[in-house]
C-alpha atoms as a PDB file:
ATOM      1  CA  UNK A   1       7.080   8.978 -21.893  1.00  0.00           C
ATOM      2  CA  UNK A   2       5.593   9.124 -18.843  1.00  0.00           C
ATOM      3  CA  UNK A   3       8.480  12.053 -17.278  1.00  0.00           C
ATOM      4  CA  UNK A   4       8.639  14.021 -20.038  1.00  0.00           C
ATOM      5  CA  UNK A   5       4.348  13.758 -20.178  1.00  0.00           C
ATOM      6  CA  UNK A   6       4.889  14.937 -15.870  1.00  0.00           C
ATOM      7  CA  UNK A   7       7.546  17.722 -17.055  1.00  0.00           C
ATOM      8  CA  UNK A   8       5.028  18.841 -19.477  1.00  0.00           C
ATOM      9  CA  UNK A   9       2.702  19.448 -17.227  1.00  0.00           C
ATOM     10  CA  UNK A  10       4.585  21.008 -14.326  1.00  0.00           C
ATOM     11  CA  UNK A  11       5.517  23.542 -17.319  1.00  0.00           C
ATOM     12  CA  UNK A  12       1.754  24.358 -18.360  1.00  0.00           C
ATOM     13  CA  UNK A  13       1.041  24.679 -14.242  1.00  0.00           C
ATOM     14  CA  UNK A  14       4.306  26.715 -14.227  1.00  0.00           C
ATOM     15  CA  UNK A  15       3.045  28.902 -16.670  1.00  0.00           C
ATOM     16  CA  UNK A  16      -0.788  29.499 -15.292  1.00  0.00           C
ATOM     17  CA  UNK A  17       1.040  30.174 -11.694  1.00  0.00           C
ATOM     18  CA  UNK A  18      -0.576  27.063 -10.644  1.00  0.00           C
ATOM     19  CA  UNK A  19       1.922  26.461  -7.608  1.00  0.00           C
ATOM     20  CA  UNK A  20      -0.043  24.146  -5.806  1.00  0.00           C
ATOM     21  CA  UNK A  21      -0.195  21.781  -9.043  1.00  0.00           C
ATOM     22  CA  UNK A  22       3.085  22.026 -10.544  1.00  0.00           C
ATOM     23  CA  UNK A  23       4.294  20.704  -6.765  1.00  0.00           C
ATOM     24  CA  UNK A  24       1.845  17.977  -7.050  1.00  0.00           C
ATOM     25  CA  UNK A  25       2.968  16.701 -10.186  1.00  0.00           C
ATOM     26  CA  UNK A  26       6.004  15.537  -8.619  1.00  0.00           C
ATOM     27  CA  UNK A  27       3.958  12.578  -6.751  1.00  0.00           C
ATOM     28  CA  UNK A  28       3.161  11.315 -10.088  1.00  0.00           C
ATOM     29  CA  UNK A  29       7.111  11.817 -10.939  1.00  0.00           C
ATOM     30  CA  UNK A  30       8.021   9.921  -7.515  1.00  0.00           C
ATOM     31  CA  UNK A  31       5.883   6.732  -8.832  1.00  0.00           C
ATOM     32  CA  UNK A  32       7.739   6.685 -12.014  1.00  0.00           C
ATOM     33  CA  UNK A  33      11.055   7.022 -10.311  1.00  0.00           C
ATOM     34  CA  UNK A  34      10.468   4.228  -8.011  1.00  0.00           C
ATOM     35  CA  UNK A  35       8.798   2.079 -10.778  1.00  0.00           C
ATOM     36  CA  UNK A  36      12.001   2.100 -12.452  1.00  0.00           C
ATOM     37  CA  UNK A  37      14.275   1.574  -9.371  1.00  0.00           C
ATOM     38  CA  UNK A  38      15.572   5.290  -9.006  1.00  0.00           C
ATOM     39  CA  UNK A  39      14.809   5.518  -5.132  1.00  0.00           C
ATOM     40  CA  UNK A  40      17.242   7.703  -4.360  1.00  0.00           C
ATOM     41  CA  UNK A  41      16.089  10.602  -6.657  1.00  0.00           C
ATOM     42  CA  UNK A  42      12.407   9.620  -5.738  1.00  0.00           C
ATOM     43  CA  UNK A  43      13.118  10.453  -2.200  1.00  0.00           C
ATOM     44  CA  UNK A  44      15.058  14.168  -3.501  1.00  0.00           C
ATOM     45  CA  UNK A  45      11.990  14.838  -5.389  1.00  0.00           C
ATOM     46  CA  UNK A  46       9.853  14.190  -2.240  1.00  0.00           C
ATOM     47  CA  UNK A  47      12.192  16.500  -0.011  1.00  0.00           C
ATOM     48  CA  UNK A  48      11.981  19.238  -2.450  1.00  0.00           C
ATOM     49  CA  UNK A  49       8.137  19.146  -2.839  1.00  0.00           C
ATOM     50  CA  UNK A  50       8.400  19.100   1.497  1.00  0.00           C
ATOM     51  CA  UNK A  51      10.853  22.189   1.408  1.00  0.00           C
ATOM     52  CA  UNK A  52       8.189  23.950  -0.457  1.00  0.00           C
ATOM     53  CA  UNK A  53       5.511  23.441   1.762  1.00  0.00           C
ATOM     54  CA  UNK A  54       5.076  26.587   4.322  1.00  0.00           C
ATOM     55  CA  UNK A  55       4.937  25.918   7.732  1.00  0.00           C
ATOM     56  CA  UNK A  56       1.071  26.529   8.021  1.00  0.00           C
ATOM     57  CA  UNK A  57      -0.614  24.239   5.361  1.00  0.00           C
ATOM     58  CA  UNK A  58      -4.379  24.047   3.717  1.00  0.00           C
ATOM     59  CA  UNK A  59      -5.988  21.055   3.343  1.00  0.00           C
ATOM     60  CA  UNK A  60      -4.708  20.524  -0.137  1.00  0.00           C
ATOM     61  CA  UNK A  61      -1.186  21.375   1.256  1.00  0.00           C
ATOM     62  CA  UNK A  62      -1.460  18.554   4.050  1.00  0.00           C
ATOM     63  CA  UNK A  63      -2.819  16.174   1.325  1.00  0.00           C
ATOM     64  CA  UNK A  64       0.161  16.848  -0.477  1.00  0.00           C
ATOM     65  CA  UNK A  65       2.457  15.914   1.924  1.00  0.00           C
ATOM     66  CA  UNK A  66       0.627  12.860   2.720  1.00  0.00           C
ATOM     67  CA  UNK A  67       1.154  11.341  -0.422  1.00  0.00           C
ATOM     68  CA  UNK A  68       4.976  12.370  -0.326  1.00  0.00           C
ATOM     69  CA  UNK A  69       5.540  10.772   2.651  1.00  0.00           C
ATOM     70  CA  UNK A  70       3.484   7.618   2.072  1.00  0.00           C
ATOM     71  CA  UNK A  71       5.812   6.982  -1.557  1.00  0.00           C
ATOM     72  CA  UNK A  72       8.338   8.098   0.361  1.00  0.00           C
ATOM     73  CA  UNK A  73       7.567   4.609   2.501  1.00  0.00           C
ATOM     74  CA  UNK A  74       7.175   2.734  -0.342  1.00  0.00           C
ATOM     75  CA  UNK A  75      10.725   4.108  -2.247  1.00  0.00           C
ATOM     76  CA  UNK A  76      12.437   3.371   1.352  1.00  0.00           C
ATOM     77  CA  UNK A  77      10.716  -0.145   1.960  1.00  0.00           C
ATOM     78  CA  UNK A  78      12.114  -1.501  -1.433  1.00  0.00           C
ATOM     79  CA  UNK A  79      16.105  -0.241  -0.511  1.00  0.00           C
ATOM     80  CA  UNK A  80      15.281  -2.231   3.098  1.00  0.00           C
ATOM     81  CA  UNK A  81      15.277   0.958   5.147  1.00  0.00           C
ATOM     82  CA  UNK A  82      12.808  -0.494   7.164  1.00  0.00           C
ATOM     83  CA  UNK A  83      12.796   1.817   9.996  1.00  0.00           C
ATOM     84  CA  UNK A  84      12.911   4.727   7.500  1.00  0.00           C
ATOM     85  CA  UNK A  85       9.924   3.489   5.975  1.00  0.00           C
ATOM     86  CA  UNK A  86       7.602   3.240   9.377  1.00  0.00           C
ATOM     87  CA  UNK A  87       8.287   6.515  10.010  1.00  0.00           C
ATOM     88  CA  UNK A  88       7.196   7.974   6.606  1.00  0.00           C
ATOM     89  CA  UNK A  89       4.191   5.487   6.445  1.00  0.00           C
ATOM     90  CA  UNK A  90       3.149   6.686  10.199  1.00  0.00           C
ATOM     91  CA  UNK A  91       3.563  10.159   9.171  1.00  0.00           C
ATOM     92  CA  UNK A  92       1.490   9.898   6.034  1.00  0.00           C
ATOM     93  CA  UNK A  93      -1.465   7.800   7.708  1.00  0.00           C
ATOM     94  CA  UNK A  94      -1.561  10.931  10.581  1.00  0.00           C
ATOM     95  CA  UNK A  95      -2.069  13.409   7.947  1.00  0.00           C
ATOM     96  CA  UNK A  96      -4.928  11.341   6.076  1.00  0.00           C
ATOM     97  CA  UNK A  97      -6.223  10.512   9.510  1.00  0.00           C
ATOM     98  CA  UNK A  98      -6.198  14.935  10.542  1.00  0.00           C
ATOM     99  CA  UNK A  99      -8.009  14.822   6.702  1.00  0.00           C
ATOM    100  CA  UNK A 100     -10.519  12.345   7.730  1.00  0.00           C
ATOM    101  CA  UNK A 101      -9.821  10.013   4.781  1.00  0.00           C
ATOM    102  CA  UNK A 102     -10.659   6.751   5.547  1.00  0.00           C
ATOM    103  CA  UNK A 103      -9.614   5.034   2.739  1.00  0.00           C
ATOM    104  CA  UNK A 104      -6.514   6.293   2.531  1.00  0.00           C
ATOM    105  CA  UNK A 105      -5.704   5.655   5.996  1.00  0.00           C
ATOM    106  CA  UNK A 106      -6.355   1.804   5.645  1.00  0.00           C
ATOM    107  CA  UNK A 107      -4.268   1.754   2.635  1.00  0.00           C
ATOM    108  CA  UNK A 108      -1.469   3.256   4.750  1.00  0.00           C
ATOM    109  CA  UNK A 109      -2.137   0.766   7.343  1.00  0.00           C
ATOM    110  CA  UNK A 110      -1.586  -2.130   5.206  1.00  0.00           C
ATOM    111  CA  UNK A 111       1.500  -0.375   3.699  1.00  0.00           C
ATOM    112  CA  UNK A 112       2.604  -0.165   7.614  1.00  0.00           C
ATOM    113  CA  UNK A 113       1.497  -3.726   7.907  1.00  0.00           C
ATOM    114  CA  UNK A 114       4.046  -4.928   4.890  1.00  0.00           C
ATOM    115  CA  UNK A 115       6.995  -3.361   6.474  1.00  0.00           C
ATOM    116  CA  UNK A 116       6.161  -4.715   9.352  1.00  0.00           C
ATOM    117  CA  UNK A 117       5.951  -8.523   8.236  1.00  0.00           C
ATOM    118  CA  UNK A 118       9.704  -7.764   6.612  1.00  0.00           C
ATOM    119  CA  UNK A 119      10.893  -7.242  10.008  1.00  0.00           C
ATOM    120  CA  UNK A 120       9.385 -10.027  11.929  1.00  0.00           C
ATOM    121  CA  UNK A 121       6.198  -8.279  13.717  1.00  0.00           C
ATOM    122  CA  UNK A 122       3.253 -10.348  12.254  1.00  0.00           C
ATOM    123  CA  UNK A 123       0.998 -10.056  15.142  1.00  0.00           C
ATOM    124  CA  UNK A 124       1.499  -6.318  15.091  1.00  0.00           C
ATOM    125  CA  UNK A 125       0.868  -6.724  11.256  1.00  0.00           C
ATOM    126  CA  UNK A 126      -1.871  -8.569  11.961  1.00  0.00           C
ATOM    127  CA  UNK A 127      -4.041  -6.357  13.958  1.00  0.00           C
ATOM    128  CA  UNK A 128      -3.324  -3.329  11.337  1.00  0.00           C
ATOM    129  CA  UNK A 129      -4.883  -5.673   8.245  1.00  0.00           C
ATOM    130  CA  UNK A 130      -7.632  -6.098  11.179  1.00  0.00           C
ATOM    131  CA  UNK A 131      -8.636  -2.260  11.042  1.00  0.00           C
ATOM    132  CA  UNK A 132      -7.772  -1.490   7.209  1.00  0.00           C
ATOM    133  CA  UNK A 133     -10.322  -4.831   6.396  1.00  0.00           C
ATOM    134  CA  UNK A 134     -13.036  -3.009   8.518  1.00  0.00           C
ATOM    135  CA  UNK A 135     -12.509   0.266   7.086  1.00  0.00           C
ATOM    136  CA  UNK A 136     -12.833  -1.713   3.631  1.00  0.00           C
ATOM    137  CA  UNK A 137     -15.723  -3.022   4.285  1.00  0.00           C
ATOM    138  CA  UNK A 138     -17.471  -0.155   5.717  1.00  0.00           C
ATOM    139  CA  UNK A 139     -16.587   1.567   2.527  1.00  0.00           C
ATOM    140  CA  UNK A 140     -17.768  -1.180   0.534  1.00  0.00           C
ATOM    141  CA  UNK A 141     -14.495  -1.963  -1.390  1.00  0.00           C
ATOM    142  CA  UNK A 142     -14.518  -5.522  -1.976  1.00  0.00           C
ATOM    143  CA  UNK A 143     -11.418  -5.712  -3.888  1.00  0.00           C
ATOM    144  CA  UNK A 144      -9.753  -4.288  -1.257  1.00  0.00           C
ATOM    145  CA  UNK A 145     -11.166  -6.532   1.398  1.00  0.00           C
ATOM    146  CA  UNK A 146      -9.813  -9.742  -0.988  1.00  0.00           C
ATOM    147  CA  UNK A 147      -5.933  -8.193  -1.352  1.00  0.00           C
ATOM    148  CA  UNK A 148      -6.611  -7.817   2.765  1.00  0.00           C
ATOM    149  CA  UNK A 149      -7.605 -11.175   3.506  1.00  0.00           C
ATOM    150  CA  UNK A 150      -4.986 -12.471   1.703  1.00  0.00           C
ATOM    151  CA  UNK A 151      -2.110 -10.441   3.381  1.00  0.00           C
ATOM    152  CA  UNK A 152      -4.229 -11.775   6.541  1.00  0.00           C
ATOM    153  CA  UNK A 153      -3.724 -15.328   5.288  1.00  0.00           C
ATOM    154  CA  UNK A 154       0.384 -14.763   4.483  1.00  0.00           C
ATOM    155  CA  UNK A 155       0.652 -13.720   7.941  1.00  0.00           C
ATOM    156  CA  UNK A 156      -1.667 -16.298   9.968  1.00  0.00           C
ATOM    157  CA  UNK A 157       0.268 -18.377   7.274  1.00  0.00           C
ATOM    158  CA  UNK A 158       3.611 -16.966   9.310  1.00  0.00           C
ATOM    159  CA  UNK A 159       2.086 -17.838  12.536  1.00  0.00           C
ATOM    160  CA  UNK A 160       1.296 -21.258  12.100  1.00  0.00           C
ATOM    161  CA  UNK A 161      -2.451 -20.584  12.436  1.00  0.00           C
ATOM    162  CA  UNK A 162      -3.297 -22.850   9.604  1.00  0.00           C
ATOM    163  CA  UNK A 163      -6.490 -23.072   9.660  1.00  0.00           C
ATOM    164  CA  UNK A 164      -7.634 -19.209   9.837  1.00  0.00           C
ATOM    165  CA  UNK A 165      -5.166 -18.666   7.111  1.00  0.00           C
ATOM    166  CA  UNK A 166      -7.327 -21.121   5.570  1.00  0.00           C
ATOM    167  CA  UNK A 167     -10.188 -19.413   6.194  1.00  0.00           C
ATOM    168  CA  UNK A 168      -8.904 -16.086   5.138  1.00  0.00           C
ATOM    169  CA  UNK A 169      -7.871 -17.053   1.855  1.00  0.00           C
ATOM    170  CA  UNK A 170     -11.229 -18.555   1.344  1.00  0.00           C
ATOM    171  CA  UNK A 171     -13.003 -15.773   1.741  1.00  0.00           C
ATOM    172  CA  UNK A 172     -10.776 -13.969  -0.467  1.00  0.00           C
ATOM    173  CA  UNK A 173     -11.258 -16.492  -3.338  1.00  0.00           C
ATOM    174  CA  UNK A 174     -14.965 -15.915  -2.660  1.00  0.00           C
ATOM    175  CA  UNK A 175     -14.958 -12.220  -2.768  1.00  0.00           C
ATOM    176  CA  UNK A 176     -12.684 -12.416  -6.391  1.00  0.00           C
ATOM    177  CA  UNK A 177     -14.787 -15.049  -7.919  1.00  0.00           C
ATOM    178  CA  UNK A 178     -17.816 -12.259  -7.786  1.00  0.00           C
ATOM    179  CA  UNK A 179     -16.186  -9.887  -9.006  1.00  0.00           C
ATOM    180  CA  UNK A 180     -14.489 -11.932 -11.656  1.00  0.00           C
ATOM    181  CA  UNK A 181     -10.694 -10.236 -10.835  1.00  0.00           C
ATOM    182  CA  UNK A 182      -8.610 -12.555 -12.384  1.00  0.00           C
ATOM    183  CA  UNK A 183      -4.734 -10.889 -11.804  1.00  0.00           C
ATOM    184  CA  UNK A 184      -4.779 -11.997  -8.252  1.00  0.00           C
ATOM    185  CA  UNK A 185      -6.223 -15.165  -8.695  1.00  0.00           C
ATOM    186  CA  UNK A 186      -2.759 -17.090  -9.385  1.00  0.00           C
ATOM    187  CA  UNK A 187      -1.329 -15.340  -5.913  1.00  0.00           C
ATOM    188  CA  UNK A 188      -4.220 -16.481  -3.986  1.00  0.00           C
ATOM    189  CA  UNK A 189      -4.348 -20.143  -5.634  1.00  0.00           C
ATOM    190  CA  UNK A 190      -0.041 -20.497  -4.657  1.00  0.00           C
ATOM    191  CA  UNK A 191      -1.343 -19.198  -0.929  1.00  0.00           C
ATOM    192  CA  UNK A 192      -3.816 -21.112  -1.018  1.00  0.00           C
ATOM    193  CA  UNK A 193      -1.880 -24.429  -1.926  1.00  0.00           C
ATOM    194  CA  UNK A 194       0.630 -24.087   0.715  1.00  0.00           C
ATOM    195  CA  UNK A 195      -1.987 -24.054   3.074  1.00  0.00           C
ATOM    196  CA  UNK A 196      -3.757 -27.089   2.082  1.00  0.00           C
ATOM    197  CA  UNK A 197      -0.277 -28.666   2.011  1.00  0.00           C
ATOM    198  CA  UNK A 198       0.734 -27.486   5.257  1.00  0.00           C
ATOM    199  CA  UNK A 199      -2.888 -28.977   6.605  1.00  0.00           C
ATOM    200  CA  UNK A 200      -1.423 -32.383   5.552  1.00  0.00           C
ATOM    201  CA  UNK A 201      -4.660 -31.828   2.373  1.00  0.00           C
ATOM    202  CA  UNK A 202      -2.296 -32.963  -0.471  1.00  0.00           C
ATOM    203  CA  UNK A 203      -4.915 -33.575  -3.211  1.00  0.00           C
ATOM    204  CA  UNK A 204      -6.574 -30.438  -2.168  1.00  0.00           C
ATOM    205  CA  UNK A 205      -3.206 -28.500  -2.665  1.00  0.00           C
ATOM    206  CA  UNK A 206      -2.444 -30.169  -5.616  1.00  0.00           C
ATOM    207  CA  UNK A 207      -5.213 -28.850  -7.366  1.00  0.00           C
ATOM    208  CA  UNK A 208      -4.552 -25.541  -6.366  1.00  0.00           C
ATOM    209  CA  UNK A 209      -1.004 -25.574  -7.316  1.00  0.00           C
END
């Protein structure tokens, strides 16, 4: 439903000679094709949105390409291309960054900061959750800041710094219980719980688990 609801309308952009539109409705058909494990045609799509790009882009033109490249990342991180994926992610966050879009940029950074964990760099993981938790906060997106601190708590987790993972996920739990988000609560509670246990706190993670 979703394609043929894209391919509609692409058509109805098509038809208005809405260029700029019809390209960008092929983000929305990159999600889909990644949701449902069809990487390799998500990255075609992505190339052919790219090849139609001239050489000298607008704003909306370099926004474009920014999100291409940062599904591009994600489509490439799931089929382990690792390398691959860094350089789309690093790609994308310098064409947010040339856009001045903050928010965007920290999102790419934790995106960065995922691929990196997968290949053994925490630290370096680390000190991009660092800036994308600022950025989050300056922007006052407390969700956001809670997902962050708990990526910051799997990777202090990593480390063997118990006790700021600790204190990570804690804030986290405090930051969801205000805003009553319940769909990350069970992640945070398992983190949670194998930091208590690793902190020799067995009742605590007991409770938790």
């Amino acid at each position: 439903l979703a394609m043929t609801m894209i391919e509609a309308a692409r058509t109805g952009y098509d038809q208005l000679g809405m260029t700029l539109e019809s390209l960008r409705t092929n983000v929305g058909l990159m999600r889909v094709l990644g949701e449902t494990g069809r990487y390799g045609e998500a990255l075609d799509v992505g190339q052919r949105v790219l090849d139609n790009i001239a050489a000298t882009q607008t704003p909306e033109q370099t926004l474009l390409m920014a999100h291409v490249q940062r599904n591009w990342g994600v489509c490439l991180e799931r089929i382990g291309r690792f390398a691959d994926a860094r350089v789309a992610f690093a790609a994308a966050e310098q064409l947010y960054a040339t856009l001045g879009l903050d928010e965007s940029l920290a999102d790419l950074r934790i995106n960065r900061g995922l691929v990196l964990v997968q290949i053994g760099r925490v630290q370096e993981a680390l000190a991009l959750y660092d800036t994308a938790l600022l950025i989050y906060q300056q922007h006052n997106l407390p969700l956001a800041q809670a997902q962050t601190l708990i990526n910051l708590g799997e990777g202090r987790l990593l480390l063997g710094d118990y006790m700021l993972s600790l204190q990570s996920f804690e804030q986290a739990t405090q930051i969801l219980d205000t805003l009553g988000q319940l769909a990350d609560e069970p992640i945070l509670l398992r983190q949670l719980a194998d930091a208590y246990l690793l902190l020799n706190l067995s009742s605590d993670a007991l409770d938790a688990y």
